[in-house]
PDB file of N, CA and C in Angstrom:
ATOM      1  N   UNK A   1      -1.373  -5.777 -12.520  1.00  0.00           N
ATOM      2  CA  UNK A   1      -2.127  -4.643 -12.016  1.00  0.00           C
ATOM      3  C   UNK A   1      -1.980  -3.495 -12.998  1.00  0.00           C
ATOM      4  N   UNK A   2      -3.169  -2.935 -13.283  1.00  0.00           N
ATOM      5  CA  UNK A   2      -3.225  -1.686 -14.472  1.00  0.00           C
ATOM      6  C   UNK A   2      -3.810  -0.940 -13.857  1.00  0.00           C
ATOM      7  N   UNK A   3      -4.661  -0.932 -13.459  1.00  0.00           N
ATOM      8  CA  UNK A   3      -5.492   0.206 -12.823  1.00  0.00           C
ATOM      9  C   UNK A   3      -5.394   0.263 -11.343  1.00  0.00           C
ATOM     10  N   UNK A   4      -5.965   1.337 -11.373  1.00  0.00           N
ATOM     11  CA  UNK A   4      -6.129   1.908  -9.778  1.00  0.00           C
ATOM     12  C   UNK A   4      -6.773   0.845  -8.967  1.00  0.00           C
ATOM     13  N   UNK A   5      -8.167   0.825  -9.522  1.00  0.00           N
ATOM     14  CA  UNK A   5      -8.923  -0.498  -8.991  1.00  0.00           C
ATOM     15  C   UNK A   5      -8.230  -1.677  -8.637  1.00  0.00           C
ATOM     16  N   UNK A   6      -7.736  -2.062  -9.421  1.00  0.00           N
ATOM     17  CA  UNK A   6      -6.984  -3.325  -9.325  1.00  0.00           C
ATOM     18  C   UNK A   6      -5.415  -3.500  -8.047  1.00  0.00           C
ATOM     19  N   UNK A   7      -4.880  -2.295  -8.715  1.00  0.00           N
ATOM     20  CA  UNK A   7      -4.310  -1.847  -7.142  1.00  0.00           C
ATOM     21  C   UNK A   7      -4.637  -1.918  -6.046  1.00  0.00           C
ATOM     22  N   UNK A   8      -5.846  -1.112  -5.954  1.00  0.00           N
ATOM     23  CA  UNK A   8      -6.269  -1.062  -4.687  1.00  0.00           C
ATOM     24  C   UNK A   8      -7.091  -2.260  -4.341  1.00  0.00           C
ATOM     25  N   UNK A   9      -7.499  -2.929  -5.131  1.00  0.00           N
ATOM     26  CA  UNK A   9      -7.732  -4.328  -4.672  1.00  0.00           C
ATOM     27  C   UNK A   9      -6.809  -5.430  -4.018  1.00  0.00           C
ATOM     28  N   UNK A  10      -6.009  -5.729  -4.513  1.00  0.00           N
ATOM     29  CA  UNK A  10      -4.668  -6.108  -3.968  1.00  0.00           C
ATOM     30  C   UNK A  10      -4.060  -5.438  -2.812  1.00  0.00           C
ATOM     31  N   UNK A  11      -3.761  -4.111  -2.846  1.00  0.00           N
ATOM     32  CA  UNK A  11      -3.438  -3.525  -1.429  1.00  0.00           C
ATOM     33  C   UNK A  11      -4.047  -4.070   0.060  1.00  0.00           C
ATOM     34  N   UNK A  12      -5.739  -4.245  -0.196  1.00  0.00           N
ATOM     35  CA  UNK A  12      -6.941  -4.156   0.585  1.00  0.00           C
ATOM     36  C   UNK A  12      -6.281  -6.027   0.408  1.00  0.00           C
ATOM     37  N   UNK A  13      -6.285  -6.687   0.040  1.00  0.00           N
ATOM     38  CA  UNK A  13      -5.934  -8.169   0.075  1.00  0.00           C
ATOM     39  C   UNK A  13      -4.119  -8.550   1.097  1.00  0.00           C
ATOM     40  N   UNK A  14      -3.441  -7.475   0.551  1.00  0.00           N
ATOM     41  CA  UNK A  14      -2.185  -7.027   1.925  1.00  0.00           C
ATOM     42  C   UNK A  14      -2.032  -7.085   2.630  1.00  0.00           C
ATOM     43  N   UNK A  15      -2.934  -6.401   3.069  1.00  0.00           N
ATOM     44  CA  UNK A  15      -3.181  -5.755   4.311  1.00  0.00           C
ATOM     45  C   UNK A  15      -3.620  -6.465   5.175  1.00  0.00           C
ATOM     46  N   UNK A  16      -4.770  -7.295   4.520  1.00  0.00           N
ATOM     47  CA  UNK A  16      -5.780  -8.391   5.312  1.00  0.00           C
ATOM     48  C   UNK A  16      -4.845  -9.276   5.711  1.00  0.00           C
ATOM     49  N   UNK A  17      -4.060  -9.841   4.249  1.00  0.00           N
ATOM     50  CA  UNK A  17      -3.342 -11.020   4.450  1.00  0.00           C
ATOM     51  C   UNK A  17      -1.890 -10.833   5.614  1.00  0.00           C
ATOM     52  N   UNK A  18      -1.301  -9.677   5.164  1.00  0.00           N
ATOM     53  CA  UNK A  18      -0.423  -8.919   6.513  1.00  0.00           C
ATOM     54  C   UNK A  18      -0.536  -9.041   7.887  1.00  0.00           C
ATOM     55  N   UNK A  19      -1.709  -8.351   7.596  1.00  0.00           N
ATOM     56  CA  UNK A  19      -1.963  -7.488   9.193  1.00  0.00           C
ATOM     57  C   UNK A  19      -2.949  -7.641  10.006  1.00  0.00           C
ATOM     58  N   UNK A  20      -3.876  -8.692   8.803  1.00  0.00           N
ATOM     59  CA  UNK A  20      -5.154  -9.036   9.669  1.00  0.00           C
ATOM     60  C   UNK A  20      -5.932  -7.401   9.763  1.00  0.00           C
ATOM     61  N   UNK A  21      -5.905  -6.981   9.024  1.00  0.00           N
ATOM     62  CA  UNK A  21      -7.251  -5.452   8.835  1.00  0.00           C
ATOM     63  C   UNK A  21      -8.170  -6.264   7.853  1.00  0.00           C
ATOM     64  N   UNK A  22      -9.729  -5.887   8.886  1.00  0.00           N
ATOM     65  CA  UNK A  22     -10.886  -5.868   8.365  1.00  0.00           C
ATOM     66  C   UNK A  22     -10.899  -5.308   7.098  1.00  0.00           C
ATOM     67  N   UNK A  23     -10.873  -5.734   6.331  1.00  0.00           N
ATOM     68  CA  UNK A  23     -11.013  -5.140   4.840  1.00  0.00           C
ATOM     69  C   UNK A  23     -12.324  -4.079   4.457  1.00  0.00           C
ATOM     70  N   UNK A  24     -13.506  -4.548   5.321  1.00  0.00           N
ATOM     71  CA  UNK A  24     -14.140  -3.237   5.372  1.00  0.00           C
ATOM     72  C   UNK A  24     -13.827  -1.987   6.314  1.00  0.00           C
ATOM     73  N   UNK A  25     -12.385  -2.082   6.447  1.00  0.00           N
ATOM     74  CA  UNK A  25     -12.293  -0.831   6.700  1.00  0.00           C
ATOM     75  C   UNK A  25     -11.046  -0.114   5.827  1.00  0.00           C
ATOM     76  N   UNK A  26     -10.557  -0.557   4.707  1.00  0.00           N
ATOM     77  CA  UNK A  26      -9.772  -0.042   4.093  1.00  0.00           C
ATOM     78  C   UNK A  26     -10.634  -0.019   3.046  1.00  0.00           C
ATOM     79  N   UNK A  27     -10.342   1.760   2.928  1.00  0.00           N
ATOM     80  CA  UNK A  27     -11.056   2.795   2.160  1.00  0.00           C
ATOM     81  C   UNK A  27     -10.242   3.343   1.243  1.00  0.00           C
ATOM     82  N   UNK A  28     -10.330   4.295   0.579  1.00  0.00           N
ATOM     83  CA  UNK A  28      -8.827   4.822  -0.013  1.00  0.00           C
ATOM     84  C   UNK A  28      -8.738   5.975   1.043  1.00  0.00           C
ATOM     85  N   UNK A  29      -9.331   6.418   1.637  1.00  0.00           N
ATOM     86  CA  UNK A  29      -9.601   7.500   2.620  1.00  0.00           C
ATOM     87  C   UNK A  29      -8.869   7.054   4.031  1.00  0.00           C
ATOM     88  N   UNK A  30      -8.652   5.773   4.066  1.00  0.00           N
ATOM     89  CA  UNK A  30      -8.239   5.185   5.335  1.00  0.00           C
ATOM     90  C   UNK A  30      -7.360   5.622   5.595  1.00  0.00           C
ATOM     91  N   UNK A  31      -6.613   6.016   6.863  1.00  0.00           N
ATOM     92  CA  UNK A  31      -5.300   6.425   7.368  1.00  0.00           C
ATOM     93  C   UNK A  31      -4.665   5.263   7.769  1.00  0.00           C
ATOM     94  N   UNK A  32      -3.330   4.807   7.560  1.00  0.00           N
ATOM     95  CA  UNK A  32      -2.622   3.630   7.591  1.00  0.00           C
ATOM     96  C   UNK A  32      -2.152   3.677   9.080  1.00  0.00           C
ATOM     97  N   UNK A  33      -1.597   4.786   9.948  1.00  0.00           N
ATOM     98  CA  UNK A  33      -1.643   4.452  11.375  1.00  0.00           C
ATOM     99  C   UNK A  33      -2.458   4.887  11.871  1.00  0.00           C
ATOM    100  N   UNK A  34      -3.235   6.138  11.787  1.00  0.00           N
ATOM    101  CA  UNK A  34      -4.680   6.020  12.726  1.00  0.00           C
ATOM    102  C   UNK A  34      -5.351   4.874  12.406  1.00  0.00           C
ATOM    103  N   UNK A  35      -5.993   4.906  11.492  1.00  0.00           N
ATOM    104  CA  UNK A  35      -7.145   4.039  11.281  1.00  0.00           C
ATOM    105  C   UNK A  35      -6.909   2.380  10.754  1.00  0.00           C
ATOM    106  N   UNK A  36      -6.129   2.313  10.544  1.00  0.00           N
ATOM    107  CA  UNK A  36      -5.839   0.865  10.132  1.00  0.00           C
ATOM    108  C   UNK A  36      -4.926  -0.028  11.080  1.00  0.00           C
ATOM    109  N   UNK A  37      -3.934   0.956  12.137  1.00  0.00           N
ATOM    110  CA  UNK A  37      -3.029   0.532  12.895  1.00  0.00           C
ATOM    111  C   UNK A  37      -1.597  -0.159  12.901  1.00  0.00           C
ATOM    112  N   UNK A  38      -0.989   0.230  11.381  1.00  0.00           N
ATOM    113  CA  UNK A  38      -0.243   0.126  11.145  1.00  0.00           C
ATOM    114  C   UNK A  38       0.851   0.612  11.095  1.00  0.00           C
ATOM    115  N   UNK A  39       1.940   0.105  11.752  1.00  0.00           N
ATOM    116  CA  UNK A  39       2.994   0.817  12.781  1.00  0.00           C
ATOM    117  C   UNK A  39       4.322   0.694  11.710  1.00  0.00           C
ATOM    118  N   UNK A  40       5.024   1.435  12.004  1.00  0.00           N
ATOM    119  CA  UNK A  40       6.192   1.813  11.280  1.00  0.00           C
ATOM    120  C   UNK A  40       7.094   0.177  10.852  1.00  0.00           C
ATOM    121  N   UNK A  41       7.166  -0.519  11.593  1.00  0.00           N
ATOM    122  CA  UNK A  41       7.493  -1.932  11.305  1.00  0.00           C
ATOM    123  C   UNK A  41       6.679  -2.699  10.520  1.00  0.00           C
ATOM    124  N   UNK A  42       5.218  -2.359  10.531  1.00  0.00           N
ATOM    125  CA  UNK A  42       4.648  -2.743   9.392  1.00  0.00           C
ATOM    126  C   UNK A  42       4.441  -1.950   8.127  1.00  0.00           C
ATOM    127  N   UNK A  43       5.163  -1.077   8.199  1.00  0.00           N
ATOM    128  CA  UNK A  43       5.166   0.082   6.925  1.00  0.00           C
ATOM    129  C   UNK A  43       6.383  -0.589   6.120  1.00  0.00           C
ATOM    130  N   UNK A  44       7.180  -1.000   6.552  1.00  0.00           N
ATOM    131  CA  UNK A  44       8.397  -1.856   6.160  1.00  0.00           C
ATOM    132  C   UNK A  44       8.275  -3.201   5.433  1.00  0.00           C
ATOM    133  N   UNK A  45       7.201  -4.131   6.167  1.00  0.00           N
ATOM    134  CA  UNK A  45       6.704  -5.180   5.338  1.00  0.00           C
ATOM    135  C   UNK A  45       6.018  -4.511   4.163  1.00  0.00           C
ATOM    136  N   UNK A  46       5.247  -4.103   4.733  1.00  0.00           N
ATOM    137  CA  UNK A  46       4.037  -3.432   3.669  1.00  0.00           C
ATOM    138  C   UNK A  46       5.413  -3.017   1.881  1.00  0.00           C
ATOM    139  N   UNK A  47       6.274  -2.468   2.347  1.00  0.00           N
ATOM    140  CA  UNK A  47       6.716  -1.869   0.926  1.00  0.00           C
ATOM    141  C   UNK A  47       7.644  -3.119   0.282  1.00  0.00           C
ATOM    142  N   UNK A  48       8.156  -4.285   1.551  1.00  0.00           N
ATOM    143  CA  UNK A  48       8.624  -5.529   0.940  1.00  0.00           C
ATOM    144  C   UNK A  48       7.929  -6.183   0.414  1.00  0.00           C
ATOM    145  N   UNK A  49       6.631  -5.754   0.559  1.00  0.00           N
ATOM    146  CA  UNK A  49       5.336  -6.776  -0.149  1.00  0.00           C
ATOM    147  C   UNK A  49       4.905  -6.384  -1.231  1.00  0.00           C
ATOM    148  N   UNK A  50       5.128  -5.015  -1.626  1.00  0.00           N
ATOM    149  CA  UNK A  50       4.884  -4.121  -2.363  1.00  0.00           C
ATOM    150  C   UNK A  50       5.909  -4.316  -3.701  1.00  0.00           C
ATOM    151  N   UNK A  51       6.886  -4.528  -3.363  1.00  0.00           N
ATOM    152  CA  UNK A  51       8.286  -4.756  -3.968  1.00  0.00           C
ATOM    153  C   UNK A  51       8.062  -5.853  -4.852  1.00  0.00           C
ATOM    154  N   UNK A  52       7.344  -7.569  -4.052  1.00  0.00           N
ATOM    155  CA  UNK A  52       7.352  -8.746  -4.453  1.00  0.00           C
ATOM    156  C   UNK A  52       6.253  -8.314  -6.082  1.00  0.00           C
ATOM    157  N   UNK A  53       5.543  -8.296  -5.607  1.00  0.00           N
ATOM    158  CA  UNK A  53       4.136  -7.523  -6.325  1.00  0.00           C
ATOM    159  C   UNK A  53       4.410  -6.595  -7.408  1.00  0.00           C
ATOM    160  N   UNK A  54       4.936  -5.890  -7.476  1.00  0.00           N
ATOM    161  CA  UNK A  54       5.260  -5.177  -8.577  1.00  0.00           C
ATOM    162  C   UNK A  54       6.588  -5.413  -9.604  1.00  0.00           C
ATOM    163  N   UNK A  55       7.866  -6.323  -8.386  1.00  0.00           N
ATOM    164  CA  UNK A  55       9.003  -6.459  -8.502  1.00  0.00           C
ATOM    165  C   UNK A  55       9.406  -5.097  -9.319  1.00  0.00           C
ATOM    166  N   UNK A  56       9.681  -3.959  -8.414  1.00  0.00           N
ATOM    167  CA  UNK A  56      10.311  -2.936  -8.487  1.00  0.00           C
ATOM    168  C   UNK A  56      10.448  -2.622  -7.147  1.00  0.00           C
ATOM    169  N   UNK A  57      11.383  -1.952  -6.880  1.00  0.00           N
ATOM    170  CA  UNK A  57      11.684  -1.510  -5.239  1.00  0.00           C
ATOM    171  C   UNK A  57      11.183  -0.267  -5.174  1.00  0.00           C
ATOM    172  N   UNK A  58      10.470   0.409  -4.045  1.00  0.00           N
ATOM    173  CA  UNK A  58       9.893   1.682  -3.998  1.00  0.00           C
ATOM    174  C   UNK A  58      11.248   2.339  -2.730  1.00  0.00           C
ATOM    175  N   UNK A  59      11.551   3.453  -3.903  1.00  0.00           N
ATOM    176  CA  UNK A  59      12.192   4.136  -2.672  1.00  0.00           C
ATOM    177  C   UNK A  59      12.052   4.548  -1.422  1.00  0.00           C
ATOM    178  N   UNK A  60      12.482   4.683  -0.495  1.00  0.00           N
ATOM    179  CA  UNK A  60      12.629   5.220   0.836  1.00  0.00           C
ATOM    180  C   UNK A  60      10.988   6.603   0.963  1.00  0.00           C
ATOM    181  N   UNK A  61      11.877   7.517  -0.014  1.00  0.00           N
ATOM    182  CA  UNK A  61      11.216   8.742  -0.091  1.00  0.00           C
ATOM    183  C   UNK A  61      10.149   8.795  -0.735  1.00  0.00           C
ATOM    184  N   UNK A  62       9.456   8.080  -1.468  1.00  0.00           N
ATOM    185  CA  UNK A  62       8.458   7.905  -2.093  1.00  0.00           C
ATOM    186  C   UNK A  62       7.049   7.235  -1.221  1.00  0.00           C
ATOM    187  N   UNK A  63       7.870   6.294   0.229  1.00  0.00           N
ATOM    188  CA  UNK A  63       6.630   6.154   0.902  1.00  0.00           C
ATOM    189  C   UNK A  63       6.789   6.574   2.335  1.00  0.00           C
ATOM    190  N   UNK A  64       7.715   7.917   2.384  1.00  0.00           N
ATOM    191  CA  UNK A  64       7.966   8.605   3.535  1.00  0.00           C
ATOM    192  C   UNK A  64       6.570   9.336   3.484  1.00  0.00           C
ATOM    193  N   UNK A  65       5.721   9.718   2.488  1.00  0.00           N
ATOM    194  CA  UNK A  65       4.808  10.475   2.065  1.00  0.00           C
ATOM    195  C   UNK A  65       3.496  10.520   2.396  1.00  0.00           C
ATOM    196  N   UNK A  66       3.265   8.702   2.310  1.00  0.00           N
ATOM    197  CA  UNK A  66       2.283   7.765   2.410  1.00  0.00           C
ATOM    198  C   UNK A  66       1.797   7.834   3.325  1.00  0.00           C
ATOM    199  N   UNK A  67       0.511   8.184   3.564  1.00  0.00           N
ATOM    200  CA  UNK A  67      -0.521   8.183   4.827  1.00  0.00           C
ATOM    201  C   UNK A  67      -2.157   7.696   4.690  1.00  0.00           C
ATOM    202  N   UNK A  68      -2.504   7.551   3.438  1.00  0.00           N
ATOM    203  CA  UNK A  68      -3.619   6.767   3.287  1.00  0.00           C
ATOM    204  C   UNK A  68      -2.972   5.834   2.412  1.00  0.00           C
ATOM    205  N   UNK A  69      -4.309   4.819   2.373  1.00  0.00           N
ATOM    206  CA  UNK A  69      -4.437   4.334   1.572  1.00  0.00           C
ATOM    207  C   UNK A  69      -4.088   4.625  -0.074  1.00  0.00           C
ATOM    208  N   UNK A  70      -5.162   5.867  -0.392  1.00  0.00           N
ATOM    209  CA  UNK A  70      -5.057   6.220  -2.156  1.00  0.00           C
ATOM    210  C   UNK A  70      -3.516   6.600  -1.794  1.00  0.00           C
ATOM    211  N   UNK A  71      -2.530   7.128  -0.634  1.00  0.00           N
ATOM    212  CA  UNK A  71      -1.393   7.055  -1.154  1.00  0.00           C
ATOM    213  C   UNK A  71      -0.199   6.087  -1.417  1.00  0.00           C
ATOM    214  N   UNK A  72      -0.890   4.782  -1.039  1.00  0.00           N
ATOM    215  CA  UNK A  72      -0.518   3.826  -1.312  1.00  0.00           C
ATOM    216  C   UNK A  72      -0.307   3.581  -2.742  1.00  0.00           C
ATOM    217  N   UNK A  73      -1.677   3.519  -3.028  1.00  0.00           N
ATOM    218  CA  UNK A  73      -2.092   3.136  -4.914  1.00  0.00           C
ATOM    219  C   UNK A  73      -1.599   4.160  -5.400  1.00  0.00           C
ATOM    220  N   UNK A  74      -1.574   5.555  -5.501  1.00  0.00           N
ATOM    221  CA  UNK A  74      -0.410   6.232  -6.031  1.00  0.00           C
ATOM    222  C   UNK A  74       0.658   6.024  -6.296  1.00  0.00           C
ATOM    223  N   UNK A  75       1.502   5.454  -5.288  1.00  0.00           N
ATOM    224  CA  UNK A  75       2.882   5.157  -5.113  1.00  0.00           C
ATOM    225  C   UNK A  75       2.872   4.152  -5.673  1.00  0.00           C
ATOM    226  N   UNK A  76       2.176   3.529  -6.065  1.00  0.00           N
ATOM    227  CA  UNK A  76       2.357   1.562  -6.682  1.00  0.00           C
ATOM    228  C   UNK A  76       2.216   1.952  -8.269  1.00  0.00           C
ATOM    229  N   UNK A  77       0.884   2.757  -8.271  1.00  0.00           N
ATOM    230  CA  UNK A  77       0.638   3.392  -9.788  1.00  0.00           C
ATOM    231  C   UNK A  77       1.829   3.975 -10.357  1.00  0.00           C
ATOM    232  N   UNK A  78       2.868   5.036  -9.599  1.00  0.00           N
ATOM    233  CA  UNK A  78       3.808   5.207 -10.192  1.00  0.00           C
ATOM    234  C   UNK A  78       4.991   4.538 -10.566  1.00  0.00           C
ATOM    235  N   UNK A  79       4.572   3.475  -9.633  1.00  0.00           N
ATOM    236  CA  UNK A  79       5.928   3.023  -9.739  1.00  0.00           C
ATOM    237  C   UNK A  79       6.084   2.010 -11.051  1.00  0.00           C
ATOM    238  N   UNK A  80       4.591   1.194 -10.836  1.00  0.00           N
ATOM    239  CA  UNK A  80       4.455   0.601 -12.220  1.00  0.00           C
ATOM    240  C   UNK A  80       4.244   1.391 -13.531  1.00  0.00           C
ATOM    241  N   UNK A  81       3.959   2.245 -13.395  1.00  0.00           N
ATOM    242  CA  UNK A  81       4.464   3.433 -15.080  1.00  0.00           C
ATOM    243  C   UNK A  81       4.979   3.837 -15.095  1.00  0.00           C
ATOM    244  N   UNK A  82       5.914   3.851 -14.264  1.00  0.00           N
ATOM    245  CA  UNK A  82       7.583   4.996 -15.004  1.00  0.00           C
ATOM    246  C   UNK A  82       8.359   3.751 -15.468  1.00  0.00           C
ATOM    247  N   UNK A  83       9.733   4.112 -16.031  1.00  0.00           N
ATOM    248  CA  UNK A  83      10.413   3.076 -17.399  1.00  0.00           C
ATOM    249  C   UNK A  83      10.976   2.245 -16.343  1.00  0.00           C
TER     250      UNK A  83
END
């Protein structure tokens, strides 16, 4: 994964494969517990999946933050470009 796009392609493939979300409804605009219905126990998979995928661990505080989607791909974007 290099780009945003590509991120967020994969995220939107996650999610589906996760959680069973309609993929037309993950937007980057999407809200992860309003609108997508994803509950704090799945915020937990979500960053173990996140982890496999990038194989880097995302801190605690980095997806305390996270409430859409694009802040998803943010958080993945950074995590894959810093050293």
């Amino acid at each position: 994964m290099k780009n945003e796009q590509e991120i967020f392609s994969r995220i939107v493939q996650v999610l589906e494969d996760l959680f069973e979300v309609d993929p037309r409804k993950v937007t980057p605009e999407a809200r992860l517990y309003e609108d997508l219905d994803i509950d704090s126990i799945d915020a937990v998979d979500l960053v173990v999946e996140l982890k496999k995928i990038t194989g880097k661990k995302m801190r605690p505080d980095d997806f305390k933050a996270v409430r859409s989607v694009q802040d998803v791909v943010d958080a993945v974007s950074r995590l894959i470009n810093e050293d």
